[in-house]
N, C-alpha and C. Protein backbone atom coordinates (compact mmCIF):
# COMPACT_ATOMS: atom_id res chain seq x y z
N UNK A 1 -30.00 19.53 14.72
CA UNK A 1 -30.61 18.29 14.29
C UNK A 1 -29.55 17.27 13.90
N UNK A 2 -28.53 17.61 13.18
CA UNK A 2 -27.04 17.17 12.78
C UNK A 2 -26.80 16.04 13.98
N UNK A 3 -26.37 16.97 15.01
CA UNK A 3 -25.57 16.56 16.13
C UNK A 3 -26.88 15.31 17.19
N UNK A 4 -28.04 15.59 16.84
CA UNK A 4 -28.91 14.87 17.39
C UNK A 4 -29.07 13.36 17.04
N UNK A 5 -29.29 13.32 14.99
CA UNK A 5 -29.19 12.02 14.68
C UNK A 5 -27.91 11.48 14.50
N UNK A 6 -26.46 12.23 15.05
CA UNK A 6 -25.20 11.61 15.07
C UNK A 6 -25.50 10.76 16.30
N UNK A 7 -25.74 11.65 17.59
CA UNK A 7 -26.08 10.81 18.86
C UNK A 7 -27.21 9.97 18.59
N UNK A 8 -28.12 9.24 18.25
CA UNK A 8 -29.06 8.21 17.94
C UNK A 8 -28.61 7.64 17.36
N UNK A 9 -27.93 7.74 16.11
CA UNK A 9 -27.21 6.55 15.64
C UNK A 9 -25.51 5.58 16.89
N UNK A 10 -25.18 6.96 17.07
CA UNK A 10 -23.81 6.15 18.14
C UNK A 10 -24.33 5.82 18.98
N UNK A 11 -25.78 6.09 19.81
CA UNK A 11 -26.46 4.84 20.72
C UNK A 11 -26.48 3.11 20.43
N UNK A 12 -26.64 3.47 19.08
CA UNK A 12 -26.55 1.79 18.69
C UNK A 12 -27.72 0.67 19.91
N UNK A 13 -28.88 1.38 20.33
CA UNK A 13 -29.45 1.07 21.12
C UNK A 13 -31.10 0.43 20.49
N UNK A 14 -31.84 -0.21 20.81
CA UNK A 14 -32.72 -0.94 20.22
C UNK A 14 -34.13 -0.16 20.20
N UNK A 15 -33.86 0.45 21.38
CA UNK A 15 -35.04 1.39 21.68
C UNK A 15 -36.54 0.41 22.10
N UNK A 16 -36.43 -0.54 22.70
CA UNK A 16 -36.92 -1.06 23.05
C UNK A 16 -38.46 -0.49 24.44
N UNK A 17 -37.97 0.37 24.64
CA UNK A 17 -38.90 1.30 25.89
C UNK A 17 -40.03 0.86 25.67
N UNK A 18 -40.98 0.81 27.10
CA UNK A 18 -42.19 0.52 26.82
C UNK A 18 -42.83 2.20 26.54
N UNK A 19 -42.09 2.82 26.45
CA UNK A 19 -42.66 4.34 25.99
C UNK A 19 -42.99 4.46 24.65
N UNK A 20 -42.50 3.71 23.55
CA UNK A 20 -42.78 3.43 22.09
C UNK A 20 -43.96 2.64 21.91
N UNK A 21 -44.57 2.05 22.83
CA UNK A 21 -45.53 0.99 22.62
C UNK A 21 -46.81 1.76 22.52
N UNK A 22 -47.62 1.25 21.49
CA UNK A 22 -49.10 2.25 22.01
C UNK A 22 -49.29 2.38 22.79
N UNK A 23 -50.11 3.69 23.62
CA UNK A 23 -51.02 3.17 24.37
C UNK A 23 -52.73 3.04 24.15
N UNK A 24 -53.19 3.08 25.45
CA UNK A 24 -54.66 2.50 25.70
C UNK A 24 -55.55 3.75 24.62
N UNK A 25 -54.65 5.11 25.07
CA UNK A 25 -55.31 6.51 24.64
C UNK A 25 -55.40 6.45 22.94
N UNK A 26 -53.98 5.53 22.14
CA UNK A 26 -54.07 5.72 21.33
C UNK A 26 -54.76 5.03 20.27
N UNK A 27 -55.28 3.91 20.92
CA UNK A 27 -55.98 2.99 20.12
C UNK A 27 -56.67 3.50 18.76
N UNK A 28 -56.33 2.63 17.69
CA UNK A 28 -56.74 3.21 16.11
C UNK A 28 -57.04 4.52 15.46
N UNK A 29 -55.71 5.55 16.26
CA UNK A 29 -55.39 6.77 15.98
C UNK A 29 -56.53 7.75 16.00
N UNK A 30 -57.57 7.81 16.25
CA UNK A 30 -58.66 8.69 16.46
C UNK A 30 -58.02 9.75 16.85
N UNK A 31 -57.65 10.15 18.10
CA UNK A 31 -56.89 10.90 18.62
C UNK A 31 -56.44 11.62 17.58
N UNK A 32 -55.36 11.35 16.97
CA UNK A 32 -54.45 12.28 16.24
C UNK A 32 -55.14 12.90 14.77
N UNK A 33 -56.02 12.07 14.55
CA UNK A 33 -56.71 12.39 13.26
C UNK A 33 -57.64 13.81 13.92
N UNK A 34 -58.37 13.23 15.01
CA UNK A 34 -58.80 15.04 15.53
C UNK A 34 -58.56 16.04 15.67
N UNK A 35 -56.77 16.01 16.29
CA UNK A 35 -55.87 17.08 16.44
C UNK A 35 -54.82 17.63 14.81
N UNK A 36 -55.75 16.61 13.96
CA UNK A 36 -55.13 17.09 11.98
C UNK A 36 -53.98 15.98 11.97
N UNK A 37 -53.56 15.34 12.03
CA UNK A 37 -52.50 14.49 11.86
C UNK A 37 -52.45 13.97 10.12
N UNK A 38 -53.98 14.11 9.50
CA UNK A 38 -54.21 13.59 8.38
C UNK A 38 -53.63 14.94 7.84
N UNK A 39 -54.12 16.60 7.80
CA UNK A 39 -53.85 17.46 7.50
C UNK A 39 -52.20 17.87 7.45
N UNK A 40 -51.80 17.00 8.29
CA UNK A 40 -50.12 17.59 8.08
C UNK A 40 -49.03 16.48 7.46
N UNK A 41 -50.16 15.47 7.26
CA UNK A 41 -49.57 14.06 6.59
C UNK A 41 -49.62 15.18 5.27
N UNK A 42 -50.87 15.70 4.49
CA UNK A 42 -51.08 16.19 3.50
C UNK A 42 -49.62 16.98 2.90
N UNK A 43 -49.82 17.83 4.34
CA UNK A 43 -48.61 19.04 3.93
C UNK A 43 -47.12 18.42 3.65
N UNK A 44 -47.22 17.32 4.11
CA UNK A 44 -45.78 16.82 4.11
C UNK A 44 -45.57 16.07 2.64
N UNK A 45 -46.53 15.98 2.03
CA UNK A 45 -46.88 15.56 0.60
C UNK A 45 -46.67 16.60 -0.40
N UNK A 46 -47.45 17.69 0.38
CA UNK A 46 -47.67 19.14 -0.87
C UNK A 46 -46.24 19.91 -0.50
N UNK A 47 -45.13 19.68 -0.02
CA UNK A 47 -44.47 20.31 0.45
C UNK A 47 -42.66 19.49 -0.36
N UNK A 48 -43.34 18.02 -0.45
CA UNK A 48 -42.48 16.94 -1.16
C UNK A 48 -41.50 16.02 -0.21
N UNK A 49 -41.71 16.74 0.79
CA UNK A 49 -41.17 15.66 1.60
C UNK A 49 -41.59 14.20 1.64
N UNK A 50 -42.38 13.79 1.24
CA UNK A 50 -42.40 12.57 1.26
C UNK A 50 -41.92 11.81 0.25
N UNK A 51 -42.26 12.21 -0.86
CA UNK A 51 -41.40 12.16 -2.09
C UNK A 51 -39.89 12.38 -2.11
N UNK A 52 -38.67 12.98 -1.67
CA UNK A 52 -37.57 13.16 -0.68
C UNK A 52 -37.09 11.65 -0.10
N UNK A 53 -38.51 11.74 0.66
CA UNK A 53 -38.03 10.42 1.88
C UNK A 53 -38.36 9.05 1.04
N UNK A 54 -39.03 9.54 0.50
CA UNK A 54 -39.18 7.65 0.00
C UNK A 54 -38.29 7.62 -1.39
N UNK A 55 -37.71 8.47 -1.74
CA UNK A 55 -36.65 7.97 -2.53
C UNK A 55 -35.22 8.11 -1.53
N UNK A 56 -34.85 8.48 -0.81
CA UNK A 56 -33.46 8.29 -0.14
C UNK A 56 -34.03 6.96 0.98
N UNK A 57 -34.94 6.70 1.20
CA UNK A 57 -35.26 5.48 2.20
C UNK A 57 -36.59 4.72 1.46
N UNK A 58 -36.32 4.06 0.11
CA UNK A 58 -37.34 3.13 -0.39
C UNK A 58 -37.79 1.90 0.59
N UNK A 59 -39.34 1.97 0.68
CA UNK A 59 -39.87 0.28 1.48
C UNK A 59 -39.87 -0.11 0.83
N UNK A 60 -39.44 -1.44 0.70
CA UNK A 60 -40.07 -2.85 -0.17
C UNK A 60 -41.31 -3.77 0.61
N UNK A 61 -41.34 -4.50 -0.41
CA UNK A 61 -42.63 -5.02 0.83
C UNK A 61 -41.95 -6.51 1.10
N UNK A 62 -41.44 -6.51 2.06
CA UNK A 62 -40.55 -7.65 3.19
C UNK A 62 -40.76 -7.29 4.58
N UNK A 63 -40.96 -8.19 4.95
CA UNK A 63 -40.58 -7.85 6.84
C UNK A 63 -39.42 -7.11 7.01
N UNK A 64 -37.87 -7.61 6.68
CA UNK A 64 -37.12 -6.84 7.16
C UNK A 64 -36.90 -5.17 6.32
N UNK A 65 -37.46 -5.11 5.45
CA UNK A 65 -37.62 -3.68 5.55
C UNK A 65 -38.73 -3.15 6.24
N UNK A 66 -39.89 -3.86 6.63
CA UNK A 66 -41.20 -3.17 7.47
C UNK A 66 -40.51 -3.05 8.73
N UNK A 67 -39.64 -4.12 9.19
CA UNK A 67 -38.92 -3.89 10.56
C UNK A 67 -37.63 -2.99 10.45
N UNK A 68 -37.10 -2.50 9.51
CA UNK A 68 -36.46 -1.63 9.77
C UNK A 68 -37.13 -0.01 9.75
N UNK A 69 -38.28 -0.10 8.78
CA UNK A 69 -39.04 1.00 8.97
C UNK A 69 -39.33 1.45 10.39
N UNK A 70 -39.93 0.05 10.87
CA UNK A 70 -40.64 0.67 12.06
C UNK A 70 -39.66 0.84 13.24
N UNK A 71 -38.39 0.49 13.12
CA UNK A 71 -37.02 1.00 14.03
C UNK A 71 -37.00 2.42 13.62
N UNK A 72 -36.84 2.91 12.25
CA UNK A 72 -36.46 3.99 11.88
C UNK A 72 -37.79 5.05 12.71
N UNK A 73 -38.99 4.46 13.25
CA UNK A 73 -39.71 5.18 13.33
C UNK A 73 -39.49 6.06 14.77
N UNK A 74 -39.40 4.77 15.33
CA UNK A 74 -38.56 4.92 17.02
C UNK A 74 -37.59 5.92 16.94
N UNK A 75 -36.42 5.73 16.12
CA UNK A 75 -35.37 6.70 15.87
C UNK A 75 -35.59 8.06 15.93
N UNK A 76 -36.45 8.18 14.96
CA UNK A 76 -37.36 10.03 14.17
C UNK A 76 -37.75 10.37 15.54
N UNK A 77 -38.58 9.55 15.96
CA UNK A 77 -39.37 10.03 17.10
C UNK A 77 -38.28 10.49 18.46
N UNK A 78 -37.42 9.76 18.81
CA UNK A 78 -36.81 10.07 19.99
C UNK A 78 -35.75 10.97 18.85
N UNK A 79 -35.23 11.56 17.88
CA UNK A 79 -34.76 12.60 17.59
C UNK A 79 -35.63 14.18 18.32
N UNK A 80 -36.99 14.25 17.65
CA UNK A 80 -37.48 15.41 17.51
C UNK A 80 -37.98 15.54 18.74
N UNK A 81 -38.03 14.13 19.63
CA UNK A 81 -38.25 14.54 21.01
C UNK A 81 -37.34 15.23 22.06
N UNK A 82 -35.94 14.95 21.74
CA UNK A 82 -35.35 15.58 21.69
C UNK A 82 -34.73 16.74 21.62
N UNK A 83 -35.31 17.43 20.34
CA UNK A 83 -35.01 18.61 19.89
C UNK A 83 -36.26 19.49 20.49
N UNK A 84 -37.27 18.73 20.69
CA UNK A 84 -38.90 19.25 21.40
C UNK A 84 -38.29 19.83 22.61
N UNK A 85 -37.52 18.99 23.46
CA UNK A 85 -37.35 19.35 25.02
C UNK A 85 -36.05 20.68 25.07
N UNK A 86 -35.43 20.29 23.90
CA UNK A 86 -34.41 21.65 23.44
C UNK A 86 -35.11 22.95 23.15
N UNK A 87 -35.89 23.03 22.34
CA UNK A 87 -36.44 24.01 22.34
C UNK A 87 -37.52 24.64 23.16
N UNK A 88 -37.97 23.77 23.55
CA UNK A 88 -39.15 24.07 24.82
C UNK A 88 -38.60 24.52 25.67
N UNK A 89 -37.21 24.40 26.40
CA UNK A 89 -36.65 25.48 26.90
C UNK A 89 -36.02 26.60 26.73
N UNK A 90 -35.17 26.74 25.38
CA UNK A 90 -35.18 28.05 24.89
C UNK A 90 -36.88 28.72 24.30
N UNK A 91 -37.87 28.52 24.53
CA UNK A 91 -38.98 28.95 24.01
C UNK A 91 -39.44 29.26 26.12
N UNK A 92 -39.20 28.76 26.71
CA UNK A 92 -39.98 29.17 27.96
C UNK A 92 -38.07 30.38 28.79
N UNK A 93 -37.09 30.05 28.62
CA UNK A 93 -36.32 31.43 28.59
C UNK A 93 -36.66 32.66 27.66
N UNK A 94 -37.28 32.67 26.27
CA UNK A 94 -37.48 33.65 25.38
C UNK A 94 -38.48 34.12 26.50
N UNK A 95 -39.84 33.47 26.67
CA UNK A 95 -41.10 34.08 26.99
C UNK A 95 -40.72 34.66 28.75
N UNK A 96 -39.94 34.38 29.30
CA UNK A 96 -39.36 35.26 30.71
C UNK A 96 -38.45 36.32 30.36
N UNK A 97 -37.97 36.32 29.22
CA UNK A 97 -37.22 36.81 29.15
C UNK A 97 -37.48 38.43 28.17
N UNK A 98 -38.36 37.83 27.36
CA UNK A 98 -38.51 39.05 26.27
C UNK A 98 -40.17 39.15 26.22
N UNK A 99 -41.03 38.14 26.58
CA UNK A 99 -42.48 37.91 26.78
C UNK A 99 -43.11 37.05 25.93
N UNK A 100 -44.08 36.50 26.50
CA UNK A 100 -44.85 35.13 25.69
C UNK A 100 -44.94 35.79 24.18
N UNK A 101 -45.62 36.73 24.03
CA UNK A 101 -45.47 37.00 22.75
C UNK A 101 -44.66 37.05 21.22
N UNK A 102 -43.33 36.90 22.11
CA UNK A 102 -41.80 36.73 21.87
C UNK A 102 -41.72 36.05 21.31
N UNK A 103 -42.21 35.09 22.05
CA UNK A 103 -41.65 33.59 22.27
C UNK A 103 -42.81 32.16 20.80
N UNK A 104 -44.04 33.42 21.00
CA UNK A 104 -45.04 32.62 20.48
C UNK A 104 -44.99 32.00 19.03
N UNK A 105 -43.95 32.60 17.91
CA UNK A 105 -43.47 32.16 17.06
C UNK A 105 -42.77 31.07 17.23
N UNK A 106 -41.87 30.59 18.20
CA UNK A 106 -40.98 29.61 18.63
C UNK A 106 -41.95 28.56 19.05
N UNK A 107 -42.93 28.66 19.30
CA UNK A 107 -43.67 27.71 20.19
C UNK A 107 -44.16 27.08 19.05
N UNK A 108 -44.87 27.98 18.03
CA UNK A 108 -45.24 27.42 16.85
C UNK A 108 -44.70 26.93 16.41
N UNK A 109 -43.63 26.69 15.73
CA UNK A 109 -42.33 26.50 15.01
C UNK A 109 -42.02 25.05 15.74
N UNK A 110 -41.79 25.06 16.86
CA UNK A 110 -41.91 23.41 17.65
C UNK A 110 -42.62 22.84 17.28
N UNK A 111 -43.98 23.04 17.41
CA UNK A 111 -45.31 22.07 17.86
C UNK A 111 -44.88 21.91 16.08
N UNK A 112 -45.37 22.68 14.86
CA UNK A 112 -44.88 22.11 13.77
C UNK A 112 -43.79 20.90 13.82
N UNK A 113 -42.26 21.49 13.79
CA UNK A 113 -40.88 20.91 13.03
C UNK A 113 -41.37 20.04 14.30
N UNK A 114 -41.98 19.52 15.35
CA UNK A 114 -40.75 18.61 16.27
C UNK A 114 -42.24 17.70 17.09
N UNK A 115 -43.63 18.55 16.91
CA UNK A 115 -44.08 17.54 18.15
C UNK A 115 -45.34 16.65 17.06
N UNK A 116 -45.60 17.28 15.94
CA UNK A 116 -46.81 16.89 14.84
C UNK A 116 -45.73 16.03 14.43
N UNK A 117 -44.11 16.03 14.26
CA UNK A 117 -43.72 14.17 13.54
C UNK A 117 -43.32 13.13 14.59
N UNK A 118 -43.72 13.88 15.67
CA UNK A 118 -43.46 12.65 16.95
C UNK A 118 -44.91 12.33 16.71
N UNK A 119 -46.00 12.67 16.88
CA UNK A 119 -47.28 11.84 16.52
C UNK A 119 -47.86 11.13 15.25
N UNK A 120 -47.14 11.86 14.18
CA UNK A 120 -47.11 11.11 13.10
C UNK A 120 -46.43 9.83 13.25
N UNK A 121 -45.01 9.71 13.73
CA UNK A 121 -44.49 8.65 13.81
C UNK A 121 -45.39 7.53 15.11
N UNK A 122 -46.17 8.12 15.71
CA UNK A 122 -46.72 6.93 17.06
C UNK A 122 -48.33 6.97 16.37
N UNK A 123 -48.91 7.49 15.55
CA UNK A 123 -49.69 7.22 14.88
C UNK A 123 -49.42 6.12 13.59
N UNK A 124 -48.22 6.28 12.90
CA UNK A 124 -48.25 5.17 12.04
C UNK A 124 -47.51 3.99 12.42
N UNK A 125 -46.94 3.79 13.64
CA UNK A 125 -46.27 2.62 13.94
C UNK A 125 -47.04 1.50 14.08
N UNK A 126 -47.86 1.68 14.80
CA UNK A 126 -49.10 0.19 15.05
C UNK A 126 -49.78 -0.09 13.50
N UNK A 127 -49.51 0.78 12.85
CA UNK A 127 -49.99 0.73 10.95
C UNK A 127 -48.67 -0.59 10.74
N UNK A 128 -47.77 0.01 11.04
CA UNK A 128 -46.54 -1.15 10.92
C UNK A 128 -46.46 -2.29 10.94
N UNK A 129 -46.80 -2.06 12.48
CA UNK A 129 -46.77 -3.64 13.60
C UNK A 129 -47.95 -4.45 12.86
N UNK A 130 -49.03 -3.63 12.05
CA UNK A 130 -49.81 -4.85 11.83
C UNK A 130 -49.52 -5.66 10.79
N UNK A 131 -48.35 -4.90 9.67
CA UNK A 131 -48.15 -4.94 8.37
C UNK A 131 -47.21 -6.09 8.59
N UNK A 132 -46.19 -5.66 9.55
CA UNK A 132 -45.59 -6.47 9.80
C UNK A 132 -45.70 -7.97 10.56
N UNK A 133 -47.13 -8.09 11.19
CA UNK A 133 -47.63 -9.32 11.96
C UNK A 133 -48.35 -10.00 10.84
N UNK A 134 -48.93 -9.34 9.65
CA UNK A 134 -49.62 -10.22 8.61
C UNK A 134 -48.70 -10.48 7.84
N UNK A 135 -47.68 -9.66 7.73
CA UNK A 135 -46.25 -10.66 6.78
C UNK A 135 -45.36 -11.90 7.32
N UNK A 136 -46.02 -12.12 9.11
CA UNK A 136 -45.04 -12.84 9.55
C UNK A 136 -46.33 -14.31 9.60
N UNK A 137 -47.35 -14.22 9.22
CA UNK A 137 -48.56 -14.98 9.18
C UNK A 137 -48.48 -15.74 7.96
N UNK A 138 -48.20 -14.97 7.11
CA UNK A 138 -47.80 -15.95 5.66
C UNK A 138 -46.91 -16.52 5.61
């Protein structure tokens, strides 16, 4: 993970992709709230991570911290996507190798640490964009 957000930060890149942008599917997060997204927001509360994160990365309420939030969000996200496609292949060598069963702890262990905060993060970004379009209205 180290060596992952060293490389995202030395990109120094904007992340601009139309791959960050909602899409059509995700319109007002329904989606993710079905698949628990609220449930692991929870855990990430009862667990203190959020408490963690919002004291080493305090929001204020300004645009340029809502816009750096919602960069930082881009960031998280193409980290653990990252680490998603890393392990998704050591998790499909385990399961040829030793058997799905093997492997099925690893799989879990992903979809947790790496693919529930890539949807957290594309679930709360358009929360952002709006926060940030009514701060740019005043």
């Amino acid at each position: 993970m180290l060596c992952v957000v060293a490389f995202i930060e030395a990109l120094k890149n904007q992340l601009k992709s139309s791959y960050y942008n909602q899409k059509g599917w995700e319109r007002n997060g329904k989606i993710y709230e079905q698949i628990g997204i609220n449930g692991f927001r929870k855990l990430l509360v009862w667990i203190g991570w959020e408490r963690l994160n919002k004291k080493s990365n305090p929001v204020e309420r300004n645009i340029k911290s809502l816009t750096d939030l919602h960069h930082q969000t881009k960031k998280s996200e193409l980290g653990h996507l990252i680490i998603l496609l890393i392990v998704l292949g050591f998790n499909i060598f385990v399961a040829l190798k030793f058997g799905i069963l093997q492997s099925l702890w690893l799989l879990l262990l992903n979809i947790l640490l790496n693919l529930y905060p890539i949807l957290l993060q594309r679930y709360n970004r358009p929360r952002i964009e709006r926060a940030i379009n009514l701060s740019k209205r005043r």
